[in-house]
C-alpha atoms as a PDB file:
ATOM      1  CA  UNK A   1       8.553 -35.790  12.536  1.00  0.00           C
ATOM      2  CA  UNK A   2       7.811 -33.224  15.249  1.00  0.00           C
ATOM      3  CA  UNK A   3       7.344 -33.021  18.806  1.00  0.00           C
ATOM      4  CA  UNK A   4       3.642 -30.858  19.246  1.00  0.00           C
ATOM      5  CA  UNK A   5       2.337 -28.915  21.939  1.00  0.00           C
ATOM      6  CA  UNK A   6      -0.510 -30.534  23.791  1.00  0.00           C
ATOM      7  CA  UNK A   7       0.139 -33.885  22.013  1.00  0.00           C
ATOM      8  CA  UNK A   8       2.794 -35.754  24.264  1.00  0.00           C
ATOM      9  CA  UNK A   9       6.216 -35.713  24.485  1.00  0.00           C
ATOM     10  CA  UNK A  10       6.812 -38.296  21.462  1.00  0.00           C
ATOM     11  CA  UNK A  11       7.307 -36.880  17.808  1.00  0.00           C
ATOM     12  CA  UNK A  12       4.670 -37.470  15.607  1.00  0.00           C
ATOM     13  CA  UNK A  13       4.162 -37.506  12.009  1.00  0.00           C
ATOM     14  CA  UNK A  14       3.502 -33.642  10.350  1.00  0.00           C
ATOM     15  CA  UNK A  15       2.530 -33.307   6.928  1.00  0.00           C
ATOM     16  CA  UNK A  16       2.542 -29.494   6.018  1.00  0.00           C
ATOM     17  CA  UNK A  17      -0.162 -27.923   3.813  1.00  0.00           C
ATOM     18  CA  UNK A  18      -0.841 -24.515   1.840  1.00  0.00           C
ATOM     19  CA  UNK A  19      -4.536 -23.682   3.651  1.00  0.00           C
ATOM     20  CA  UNK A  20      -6.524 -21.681   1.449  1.00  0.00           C
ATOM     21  CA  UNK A  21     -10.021 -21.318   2.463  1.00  0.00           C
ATOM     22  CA  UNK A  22     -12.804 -18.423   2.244  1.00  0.00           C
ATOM     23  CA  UNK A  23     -12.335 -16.930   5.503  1.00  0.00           C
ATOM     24  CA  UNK A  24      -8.232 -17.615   6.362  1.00  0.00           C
ATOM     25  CA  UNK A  25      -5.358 -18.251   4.094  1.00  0.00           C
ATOM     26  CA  UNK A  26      -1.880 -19.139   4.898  1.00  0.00           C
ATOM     27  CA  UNK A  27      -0.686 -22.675   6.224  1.00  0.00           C
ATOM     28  CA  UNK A  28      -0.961 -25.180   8.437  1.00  0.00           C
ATOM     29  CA  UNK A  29      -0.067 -29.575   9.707  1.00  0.00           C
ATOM     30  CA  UNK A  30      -1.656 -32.854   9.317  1.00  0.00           C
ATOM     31  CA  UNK A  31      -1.128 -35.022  12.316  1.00  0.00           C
ATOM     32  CA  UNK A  32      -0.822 -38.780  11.468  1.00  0.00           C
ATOM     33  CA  UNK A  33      -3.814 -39.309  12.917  1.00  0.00           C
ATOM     34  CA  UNK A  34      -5.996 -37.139  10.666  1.00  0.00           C
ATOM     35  CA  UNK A  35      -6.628 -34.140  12.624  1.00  0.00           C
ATOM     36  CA  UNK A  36      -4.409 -30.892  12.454  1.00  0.00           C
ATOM     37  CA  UNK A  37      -4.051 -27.331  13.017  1.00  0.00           C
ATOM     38  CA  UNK A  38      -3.883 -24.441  10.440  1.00  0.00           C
ATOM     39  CA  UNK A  39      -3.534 -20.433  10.676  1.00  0.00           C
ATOM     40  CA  UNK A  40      -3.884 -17.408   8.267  1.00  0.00           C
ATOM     41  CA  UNK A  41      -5.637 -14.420   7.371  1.00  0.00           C
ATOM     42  CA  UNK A  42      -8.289 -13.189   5.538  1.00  0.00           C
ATOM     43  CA  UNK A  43      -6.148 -10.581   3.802  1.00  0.00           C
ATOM     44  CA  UNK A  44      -3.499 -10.974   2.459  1.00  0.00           C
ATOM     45  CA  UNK A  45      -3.929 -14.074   0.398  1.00  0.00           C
ATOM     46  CA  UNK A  46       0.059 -14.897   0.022  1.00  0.00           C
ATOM     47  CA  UNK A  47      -0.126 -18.147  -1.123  1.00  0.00           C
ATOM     48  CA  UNK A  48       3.817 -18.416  -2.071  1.00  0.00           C
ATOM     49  CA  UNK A  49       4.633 -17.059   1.412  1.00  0.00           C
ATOM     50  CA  UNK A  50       2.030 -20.099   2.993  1.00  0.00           C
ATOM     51  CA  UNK A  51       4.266 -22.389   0.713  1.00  0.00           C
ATOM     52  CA  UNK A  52       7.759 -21.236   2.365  1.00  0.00           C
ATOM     53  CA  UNK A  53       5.756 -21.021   5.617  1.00  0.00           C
ATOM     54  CA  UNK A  54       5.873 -24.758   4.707  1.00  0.00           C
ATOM     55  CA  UNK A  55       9.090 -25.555   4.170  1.00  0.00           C
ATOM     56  CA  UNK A  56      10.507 -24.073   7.237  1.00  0.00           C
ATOM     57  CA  UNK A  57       8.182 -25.892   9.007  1.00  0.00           C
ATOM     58  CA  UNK A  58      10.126 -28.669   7.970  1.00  0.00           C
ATOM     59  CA  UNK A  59      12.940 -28.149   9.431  1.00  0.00           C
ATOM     60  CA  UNK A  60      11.762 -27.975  12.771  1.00  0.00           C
ATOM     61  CA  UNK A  61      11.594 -30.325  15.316  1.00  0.00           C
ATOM     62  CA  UNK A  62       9.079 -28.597  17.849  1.00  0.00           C
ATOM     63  CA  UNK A  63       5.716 -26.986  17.092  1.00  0.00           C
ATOM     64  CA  UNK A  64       4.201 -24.931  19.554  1.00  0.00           C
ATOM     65  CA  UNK A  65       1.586 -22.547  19.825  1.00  0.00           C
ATOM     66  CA  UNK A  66       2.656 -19.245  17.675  1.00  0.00           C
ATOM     67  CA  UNK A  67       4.939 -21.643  15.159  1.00  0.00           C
ATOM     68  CA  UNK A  68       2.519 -21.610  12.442  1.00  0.00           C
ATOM     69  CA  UNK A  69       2.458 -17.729  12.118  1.00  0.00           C
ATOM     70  CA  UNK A  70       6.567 -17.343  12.475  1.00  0.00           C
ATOM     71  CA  UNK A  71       6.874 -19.849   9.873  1.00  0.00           C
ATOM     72  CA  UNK A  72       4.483 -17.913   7.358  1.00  0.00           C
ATOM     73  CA  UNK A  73       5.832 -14.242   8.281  1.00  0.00           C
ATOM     74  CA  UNK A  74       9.823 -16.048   7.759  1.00  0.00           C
ATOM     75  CA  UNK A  75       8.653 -17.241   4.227  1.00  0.00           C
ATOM     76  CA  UNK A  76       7.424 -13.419   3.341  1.00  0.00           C
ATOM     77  CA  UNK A  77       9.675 -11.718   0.635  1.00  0.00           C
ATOM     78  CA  UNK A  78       9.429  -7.983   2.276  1.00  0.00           C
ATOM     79  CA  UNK A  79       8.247  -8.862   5.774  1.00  0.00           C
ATOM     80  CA  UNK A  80       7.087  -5.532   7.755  1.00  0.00           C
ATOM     81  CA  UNK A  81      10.379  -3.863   9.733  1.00  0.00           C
ATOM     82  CA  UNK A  82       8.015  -5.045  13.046  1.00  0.00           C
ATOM     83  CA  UNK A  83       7.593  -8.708  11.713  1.00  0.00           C
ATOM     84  CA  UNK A  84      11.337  -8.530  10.664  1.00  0.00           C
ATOM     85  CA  UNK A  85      12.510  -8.493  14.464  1.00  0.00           C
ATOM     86  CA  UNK A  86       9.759  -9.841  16.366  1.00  0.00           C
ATOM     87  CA  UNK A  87       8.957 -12.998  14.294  1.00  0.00           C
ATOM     88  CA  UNK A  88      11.129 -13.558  11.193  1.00  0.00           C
ATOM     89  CA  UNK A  89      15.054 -13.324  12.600  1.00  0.00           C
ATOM     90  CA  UNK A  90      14.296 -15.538  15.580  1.00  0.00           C
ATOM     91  CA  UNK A  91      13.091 -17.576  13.340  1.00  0.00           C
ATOM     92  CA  UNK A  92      15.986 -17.668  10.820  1.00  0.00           C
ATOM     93  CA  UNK A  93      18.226 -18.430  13.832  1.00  0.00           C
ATOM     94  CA  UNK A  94      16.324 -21.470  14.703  1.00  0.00           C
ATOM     95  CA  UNK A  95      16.605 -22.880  11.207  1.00  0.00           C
ATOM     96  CA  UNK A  96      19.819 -21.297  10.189  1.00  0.00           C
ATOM     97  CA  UNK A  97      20.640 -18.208   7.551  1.00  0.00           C
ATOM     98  CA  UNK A  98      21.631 -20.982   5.313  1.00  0.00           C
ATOM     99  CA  UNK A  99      18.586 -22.618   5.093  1.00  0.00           C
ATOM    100  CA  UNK A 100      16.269 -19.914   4.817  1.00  0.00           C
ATOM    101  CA  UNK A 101      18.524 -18.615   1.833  1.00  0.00           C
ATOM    102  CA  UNK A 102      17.745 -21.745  -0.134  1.00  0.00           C
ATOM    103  CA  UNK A 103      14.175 -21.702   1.254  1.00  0.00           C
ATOM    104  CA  UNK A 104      14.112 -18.293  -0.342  1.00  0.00           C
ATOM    105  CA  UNK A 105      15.629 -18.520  -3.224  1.00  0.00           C
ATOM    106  CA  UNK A 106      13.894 -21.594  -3.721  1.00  0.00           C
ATOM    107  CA  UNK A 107      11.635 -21.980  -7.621  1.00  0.00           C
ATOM    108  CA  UNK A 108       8.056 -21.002  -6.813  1.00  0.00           C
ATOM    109  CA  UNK A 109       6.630 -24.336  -7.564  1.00  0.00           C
ATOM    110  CA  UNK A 110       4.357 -24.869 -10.977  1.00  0.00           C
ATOM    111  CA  UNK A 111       1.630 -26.080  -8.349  1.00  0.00           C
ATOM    112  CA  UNK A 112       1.445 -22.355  -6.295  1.00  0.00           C
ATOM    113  CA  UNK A 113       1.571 -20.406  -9.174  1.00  0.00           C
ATOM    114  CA  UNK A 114      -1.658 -22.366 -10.896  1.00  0.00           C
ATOM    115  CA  UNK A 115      -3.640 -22.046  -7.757  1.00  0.00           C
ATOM    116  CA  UNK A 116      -2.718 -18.213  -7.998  1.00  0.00           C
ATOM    117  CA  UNK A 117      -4.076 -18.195 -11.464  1.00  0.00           C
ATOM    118  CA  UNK A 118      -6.685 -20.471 -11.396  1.00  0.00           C
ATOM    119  CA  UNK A 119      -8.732 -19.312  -8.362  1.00  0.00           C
ATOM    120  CA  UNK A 120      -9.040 -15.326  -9.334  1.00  0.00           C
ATOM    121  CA  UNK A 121     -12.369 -15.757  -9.559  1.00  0.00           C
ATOM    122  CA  UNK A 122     -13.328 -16.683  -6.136  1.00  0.00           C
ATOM    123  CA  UNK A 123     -14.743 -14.422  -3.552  1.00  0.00           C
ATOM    124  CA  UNK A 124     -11.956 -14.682  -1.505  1.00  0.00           C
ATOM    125  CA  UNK A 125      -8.619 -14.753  -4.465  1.00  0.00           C
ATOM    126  CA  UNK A 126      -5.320 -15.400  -3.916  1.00  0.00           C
ATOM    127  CA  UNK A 127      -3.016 -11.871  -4.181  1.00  0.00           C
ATOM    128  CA  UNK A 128      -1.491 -11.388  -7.522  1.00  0.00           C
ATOM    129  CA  UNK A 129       1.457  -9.317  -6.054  1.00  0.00           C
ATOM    130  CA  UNK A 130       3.578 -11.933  -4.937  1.00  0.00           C
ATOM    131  CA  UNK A 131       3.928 -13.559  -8.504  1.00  0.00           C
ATOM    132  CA  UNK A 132       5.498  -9.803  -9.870  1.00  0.00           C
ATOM    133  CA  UNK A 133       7.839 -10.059  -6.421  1.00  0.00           C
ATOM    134  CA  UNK A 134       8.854 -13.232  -7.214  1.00  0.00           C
ATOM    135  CA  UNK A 135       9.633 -12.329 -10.865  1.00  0.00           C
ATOM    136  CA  UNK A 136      11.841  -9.506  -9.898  1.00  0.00           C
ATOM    137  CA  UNK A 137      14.076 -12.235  -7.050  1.00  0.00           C
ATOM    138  CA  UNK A 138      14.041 -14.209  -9.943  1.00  0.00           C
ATOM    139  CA  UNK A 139      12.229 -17.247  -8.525  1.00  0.00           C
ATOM    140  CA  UNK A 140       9.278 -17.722 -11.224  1.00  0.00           C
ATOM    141  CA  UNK A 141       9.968 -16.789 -14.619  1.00  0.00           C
ATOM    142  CA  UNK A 142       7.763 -14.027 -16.481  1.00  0.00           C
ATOM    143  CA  UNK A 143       5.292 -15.581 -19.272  1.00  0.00           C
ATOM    144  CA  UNK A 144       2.461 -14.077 -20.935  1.00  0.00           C
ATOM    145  CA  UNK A 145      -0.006 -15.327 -18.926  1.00  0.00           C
ATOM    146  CA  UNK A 146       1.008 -13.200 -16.410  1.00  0.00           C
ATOM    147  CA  UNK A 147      -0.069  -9.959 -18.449  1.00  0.00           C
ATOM    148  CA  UNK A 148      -3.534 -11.747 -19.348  1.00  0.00           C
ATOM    149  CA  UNK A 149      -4.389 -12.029 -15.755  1.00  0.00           C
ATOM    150  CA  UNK A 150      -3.518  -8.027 -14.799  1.00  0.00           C
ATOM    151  CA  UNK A 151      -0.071  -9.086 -13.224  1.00  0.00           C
ATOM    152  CA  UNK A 152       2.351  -6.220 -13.536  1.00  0.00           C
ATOM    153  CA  UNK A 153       6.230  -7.154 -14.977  1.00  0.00           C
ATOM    154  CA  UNK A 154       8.712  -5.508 -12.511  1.00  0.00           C
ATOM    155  CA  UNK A 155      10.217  -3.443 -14.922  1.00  0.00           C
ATOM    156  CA  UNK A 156       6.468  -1.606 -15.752  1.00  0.00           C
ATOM    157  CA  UNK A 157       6.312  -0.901 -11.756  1.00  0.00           C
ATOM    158  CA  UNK A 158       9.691   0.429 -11.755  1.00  0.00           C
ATOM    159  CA  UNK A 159       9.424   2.679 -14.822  1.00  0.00           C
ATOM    160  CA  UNK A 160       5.969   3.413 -13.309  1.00  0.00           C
ATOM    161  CA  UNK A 161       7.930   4.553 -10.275  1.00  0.00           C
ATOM    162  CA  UNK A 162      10.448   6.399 -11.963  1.00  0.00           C
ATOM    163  CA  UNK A 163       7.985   8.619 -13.541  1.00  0.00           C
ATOM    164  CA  UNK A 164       5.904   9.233 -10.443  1.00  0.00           C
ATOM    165  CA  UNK A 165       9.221  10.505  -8.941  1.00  0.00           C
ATOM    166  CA  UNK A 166       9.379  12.836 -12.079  1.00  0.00           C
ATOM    167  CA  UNK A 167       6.738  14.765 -11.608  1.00  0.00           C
ATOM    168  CA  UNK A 168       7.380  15.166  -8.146  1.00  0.00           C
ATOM    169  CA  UNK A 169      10.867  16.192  -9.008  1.00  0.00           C
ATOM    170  CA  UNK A 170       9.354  18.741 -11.588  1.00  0.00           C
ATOM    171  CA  UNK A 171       7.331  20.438  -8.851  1.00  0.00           C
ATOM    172  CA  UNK A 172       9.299  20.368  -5.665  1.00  0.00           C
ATOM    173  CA  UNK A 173       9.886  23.723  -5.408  1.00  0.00           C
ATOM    174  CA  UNK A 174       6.075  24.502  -5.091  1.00  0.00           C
ATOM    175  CA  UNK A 175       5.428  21.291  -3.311  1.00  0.00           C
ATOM    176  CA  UNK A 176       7.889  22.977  -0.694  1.00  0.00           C
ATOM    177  CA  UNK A 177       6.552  26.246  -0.638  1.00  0.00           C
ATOM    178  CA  UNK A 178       3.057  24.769   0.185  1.00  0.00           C
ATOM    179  CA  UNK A 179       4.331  22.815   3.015  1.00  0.00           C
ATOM    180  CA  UNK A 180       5.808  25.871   4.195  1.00  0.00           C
ATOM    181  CA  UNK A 181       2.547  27.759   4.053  1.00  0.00           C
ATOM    182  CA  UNK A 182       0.449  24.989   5.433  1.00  0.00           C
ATOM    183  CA  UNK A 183       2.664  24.758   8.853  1.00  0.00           C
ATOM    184  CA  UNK A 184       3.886  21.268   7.196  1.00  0.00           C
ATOM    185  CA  UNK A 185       7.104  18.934   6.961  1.00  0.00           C
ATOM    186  CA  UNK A 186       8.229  18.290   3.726  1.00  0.00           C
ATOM    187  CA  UNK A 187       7.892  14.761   4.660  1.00  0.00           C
ATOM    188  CA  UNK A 188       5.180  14.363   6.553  1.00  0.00           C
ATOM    189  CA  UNK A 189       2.014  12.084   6.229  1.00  0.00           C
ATOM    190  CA  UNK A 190       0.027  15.245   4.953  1.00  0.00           C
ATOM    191  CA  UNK A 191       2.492  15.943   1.911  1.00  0.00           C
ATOM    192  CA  UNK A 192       2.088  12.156   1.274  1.00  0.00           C
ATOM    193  CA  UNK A 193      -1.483  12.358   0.933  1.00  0.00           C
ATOM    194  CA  UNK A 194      -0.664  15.988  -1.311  1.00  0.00           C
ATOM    195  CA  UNK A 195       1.369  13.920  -3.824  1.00  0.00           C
ATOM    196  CA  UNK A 196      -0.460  11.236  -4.313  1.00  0.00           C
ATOM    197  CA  UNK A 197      -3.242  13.698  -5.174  1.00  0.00           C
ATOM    198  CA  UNK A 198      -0.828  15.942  -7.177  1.00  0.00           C
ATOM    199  CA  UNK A 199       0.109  12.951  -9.271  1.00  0.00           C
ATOM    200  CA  UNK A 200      -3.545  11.726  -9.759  1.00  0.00           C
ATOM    201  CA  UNK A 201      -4.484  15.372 -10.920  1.00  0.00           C
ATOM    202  CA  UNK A 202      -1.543  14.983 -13.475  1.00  0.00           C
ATOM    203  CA  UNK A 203      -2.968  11.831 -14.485  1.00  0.00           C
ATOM    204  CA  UNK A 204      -5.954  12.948 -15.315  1.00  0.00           C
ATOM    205  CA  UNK A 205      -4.390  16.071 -17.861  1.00  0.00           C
ATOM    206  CA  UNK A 206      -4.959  18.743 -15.605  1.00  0.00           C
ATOM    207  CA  UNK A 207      -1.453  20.456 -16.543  1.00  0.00           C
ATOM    208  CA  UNK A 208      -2.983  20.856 -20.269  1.00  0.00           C
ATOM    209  CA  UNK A 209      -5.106  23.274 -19.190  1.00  0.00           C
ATOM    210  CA  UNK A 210      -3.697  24.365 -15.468  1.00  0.00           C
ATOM    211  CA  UNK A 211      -0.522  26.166 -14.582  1.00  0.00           C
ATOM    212  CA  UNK A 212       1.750  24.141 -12.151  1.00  0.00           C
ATOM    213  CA  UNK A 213       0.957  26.338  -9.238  1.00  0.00           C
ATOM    214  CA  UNK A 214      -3.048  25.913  -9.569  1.00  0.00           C
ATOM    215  CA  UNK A 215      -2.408  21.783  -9.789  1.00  0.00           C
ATOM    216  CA  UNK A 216      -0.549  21.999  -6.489  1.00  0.00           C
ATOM    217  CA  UNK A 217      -3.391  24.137  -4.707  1.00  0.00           C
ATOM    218  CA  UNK A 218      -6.145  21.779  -6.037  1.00  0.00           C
ATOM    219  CA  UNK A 219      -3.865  19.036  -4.682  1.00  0.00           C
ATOM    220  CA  UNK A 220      -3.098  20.723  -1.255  1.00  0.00           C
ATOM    221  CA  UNK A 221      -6.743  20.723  -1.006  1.00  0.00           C
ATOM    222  CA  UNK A 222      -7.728  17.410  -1.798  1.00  0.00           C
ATOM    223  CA  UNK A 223      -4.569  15.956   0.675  1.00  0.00           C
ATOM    224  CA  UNK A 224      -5.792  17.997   3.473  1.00  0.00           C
ATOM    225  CA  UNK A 225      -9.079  16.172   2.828  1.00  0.00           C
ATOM    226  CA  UNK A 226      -7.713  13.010   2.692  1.00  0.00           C
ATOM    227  CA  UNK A 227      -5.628  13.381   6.002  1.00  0.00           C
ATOM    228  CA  UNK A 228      -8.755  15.034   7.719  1.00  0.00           C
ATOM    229  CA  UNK A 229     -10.890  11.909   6.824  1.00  0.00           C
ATOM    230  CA  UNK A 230      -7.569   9.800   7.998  1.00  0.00           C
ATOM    231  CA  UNK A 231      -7.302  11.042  11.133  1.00  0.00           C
ATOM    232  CA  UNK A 232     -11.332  11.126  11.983  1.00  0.00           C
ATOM    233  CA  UNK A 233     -11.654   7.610  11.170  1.00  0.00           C
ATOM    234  CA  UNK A 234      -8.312   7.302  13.176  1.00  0.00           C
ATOM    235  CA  UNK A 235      -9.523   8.855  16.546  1.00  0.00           C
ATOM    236  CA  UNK A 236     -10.694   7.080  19.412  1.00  0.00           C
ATOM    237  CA  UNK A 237     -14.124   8.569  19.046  1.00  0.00           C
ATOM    238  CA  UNK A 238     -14.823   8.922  15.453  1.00  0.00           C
ATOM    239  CA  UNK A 239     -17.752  10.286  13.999  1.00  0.00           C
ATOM    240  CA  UNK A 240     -20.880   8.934  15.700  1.00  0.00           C
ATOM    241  CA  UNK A 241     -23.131   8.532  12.386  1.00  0.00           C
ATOM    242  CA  UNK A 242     -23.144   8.994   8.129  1.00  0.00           C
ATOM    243  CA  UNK A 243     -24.483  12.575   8.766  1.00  0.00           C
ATOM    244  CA  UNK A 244     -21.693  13.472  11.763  1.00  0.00           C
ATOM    245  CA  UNK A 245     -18.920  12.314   9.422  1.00  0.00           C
ATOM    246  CA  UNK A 246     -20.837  14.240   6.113  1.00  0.00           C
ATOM    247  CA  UNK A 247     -20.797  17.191   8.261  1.00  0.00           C
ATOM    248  CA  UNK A 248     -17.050  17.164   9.319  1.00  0.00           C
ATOM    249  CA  UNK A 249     -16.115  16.728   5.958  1.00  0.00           C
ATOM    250  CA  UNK A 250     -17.779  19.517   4.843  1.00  0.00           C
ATOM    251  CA  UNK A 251     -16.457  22.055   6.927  1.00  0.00           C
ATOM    252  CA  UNK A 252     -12.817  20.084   6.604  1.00  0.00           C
ATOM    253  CA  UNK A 253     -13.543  20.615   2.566  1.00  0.00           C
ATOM    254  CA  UNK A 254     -13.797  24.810   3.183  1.00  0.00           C
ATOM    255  CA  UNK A 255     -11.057  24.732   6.012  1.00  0.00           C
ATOM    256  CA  UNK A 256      -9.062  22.900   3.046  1.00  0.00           C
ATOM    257  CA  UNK A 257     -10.255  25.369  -0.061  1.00  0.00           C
ATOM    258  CA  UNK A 258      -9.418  28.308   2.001  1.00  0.00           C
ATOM    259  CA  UNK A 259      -5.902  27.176   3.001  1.00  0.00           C
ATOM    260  CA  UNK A 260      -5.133  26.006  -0.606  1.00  0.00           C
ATOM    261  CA  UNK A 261      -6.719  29.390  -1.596  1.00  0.00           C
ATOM    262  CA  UNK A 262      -4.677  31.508   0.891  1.00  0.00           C
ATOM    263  CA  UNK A 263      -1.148  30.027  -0.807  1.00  0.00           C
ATOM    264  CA  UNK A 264      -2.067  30.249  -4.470  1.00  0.00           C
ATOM    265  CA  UNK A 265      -3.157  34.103  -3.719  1.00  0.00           C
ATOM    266  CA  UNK A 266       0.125  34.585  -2.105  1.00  0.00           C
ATOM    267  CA  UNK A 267       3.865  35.345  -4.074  1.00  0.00           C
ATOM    268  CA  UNK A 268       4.664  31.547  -2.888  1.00  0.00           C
ATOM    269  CA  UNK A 269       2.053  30.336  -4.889  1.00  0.00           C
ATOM    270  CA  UNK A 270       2.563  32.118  -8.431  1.00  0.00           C
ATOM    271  CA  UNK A 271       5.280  31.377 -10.782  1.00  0.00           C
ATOM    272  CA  UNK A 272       8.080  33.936 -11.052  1.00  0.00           C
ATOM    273  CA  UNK A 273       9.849  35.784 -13.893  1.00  0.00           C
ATOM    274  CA  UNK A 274      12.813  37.232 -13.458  1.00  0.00           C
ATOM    275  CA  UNK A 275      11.787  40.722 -13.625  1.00  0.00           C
ATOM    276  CA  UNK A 276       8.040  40.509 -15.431  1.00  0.00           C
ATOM    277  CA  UNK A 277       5.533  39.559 -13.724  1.00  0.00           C
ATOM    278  CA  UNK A 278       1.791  39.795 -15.530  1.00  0.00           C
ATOM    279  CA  UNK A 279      -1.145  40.946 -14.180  1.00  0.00           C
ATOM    280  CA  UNK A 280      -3.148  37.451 -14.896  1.00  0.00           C
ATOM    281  CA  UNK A 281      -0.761  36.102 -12.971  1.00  0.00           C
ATOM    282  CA  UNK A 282      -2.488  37.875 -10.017  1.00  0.00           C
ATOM    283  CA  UNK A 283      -4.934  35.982  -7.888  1.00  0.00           C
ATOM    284  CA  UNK A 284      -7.104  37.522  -5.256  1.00  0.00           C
ATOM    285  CA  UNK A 285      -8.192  35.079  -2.497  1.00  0.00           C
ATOM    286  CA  UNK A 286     -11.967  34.977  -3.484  1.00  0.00           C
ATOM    287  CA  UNK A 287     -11.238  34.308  -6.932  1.00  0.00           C
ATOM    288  CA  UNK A 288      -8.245  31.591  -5.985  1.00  0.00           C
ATOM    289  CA  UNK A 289     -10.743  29.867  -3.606  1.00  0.00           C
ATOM    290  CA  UNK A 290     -13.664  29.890  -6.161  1.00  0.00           C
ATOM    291  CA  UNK A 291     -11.452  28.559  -8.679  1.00  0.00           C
ATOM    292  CA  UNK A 292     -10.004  25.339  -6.830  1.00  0.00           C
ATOM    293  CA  UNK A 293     -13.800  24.904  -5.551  1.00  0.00           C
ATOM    294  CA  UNK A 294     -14.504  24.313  -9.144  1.00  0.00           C
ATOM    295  CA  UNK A 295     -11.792  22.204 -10.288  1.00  0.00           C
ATOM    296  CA  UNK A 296     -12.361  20.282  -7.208  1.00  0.00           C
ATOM    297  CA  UNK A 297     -15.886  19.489  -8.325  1.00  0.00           C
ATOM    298  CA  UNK A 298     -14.757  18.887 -11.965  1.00  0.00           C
ATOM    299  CA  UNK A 299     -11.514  16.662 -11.338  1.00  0.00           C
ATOM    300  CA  UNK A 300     -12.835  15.036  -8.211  1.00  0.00           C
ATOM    301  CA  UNK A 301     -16.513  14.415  -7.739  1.00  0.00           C
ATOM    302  CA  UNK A 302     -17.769  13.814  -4.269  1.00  0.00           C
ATOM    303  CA  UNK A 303     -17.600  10.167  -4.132  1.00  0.00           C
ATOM    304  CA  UNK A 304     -13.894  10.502  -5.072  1.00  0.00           C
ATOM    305  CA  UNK A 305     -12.432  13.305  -3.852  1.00  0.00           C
ATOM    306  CA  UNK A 306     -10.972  11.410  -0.292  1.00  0.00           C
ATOM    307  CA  UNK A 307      -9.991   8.267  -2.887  1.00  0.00           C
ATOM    308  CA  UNK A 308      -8.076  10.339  -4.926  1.00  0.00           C
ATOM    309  CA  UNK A 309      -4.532  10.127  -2.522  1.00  0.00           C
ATOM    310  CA  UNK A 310      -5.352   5.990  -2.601  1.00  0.00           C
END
């Protein structure tokens, strides 16, 4: 029983629902007399977070316009550090910490998790995501049917993780001298987008046939591509057609082979030896920049070059 906005002063009868539809997912009340109200999103599809959107609703004796969405964003396992203030700890202080502990630690109910698994092949699924969450805060238990439907066990993400942070590790020293060279902070968006091509580059065996300091030009230049596309697409007034954007790119593709180019031609961008230091080691800037334009082509063809940092 709830008082609602725009329906009197008297409390009325609220039943709350998981919503799941083709165009909005999330959660929403039946009135006693049939009709209701509902919000969500398109994306994401959290259907476990609609649930606890649910049960806090239930402990509420007012719903007004807004409640629907605090609800769903207080039921969220990792709500955004913006949702976290704004929407989920008011929240928690209207229903109490205690409360939303239980709600939270809470078993995912046997009903959520089959309309999870059951409806992957609609247009418009329900995430997978939250089921591995859940698994880890120990509110569903793992079972093979999990695995069949391309669900990922915490532990795989984490020793996934781990070894992503290894070959970082492994090449931080050139990673660093890069950023150096490229007018970059070691932590910046741009050396984001130059790992996550670094590691796909690894991935795909480069290192077999590469020495470290080649992978992390060819990655350089495929991260200044991806942050050139980022911030294009990002501007107020992006490109203005297909052929305005394929032109940008392609000078942003030799601004980002010759600054790759410049670094791997330079001491910071060949490995050192104590004292010895072989000629092949030595890379003019022609031959440095004609060399990353190739393994660019081979390791990322055009269609994926920008994807590559995804």
């Amino acid at each position: 029983m709830a008082r609602v906005s725009d329906r009197g002063d008297q409390p009325i009868k609220c039943v709350p629902v998981v919503y799941d539809a083709d165009f909005n997912c999330g959660l929403g009340v039946i009135y006693e007399d049939g009709q209701g109200q509902v919000w969500g999103m398109v994306s994401p599809r959290n259907l476990i977070a609609a649930w606890r959107g649910t049960e806090v609703l239930r402990l509420l004796d007012v719903i007004e316009h807004g409640t629907l969405h605090d609800a769903y964003h207080a039921g969220l396992r990792n709500p955004h550090e913006s949702d976290l203030e704004q929407t989920v700890k008011p929240m928690i202080e209207k229903i109490g910490k205690k409360e939303h502990d239980r709600i939270m630690s809470a078993p995912v109910p046997g009903a959520i998790i089959r309309a999870i698994l059951d409806n992957q092949n609609d247009e418009f699924k329900p995430d997978l995501y939250p089921i591995t969450d859940e698994v880890r805060a120990g509110t569903i238990q793992w079972r093979k049917e999990f695995a069949d439907a391309g669900i990922k066990h915490p532990n795989e993400i984490d020793a996934h993780a781990k070894a992503q942070e290894e070959i970082i590790a492994k090449f931080e020293k050139l990673l660093g001298s890069y950023a150096t060279s490229a007018g970059l902070s070691r932590q910046c968006l741009g050396m984001n987008h130059v790992e996550g091509a670094l590691l796909t580059i690894v991935d795909k065996g480069a290192g077999k046939t590469h020495p470290d300091h080649v992978l992390v030009a060819l990655a350089g230049a495929v991260g200044s591509l991806a942050t050139a596309e980022f911030a294009m697409f990002m501007m107020p007034f992006g490109p203005r057609s297909k052929e305005e954007a394929l032109s940008s790119m392609a000078r942003q593709k030799d601004e980002a082979l010759t600054k790759a180019a410049h670094w791997l031609s330079a001491d910071a961008g060949r490995p050192r030896f104590s004292f010895f230091r072989s000629r092949k080691d030595s890379m003019s800037f022609e031959d440095a920049k004609s060399l990353l334009g190739r393994l660019l082509a081979e390791y990322f063809p055009p269609k994926q070059q920008i994807a590559a940092t995804a």
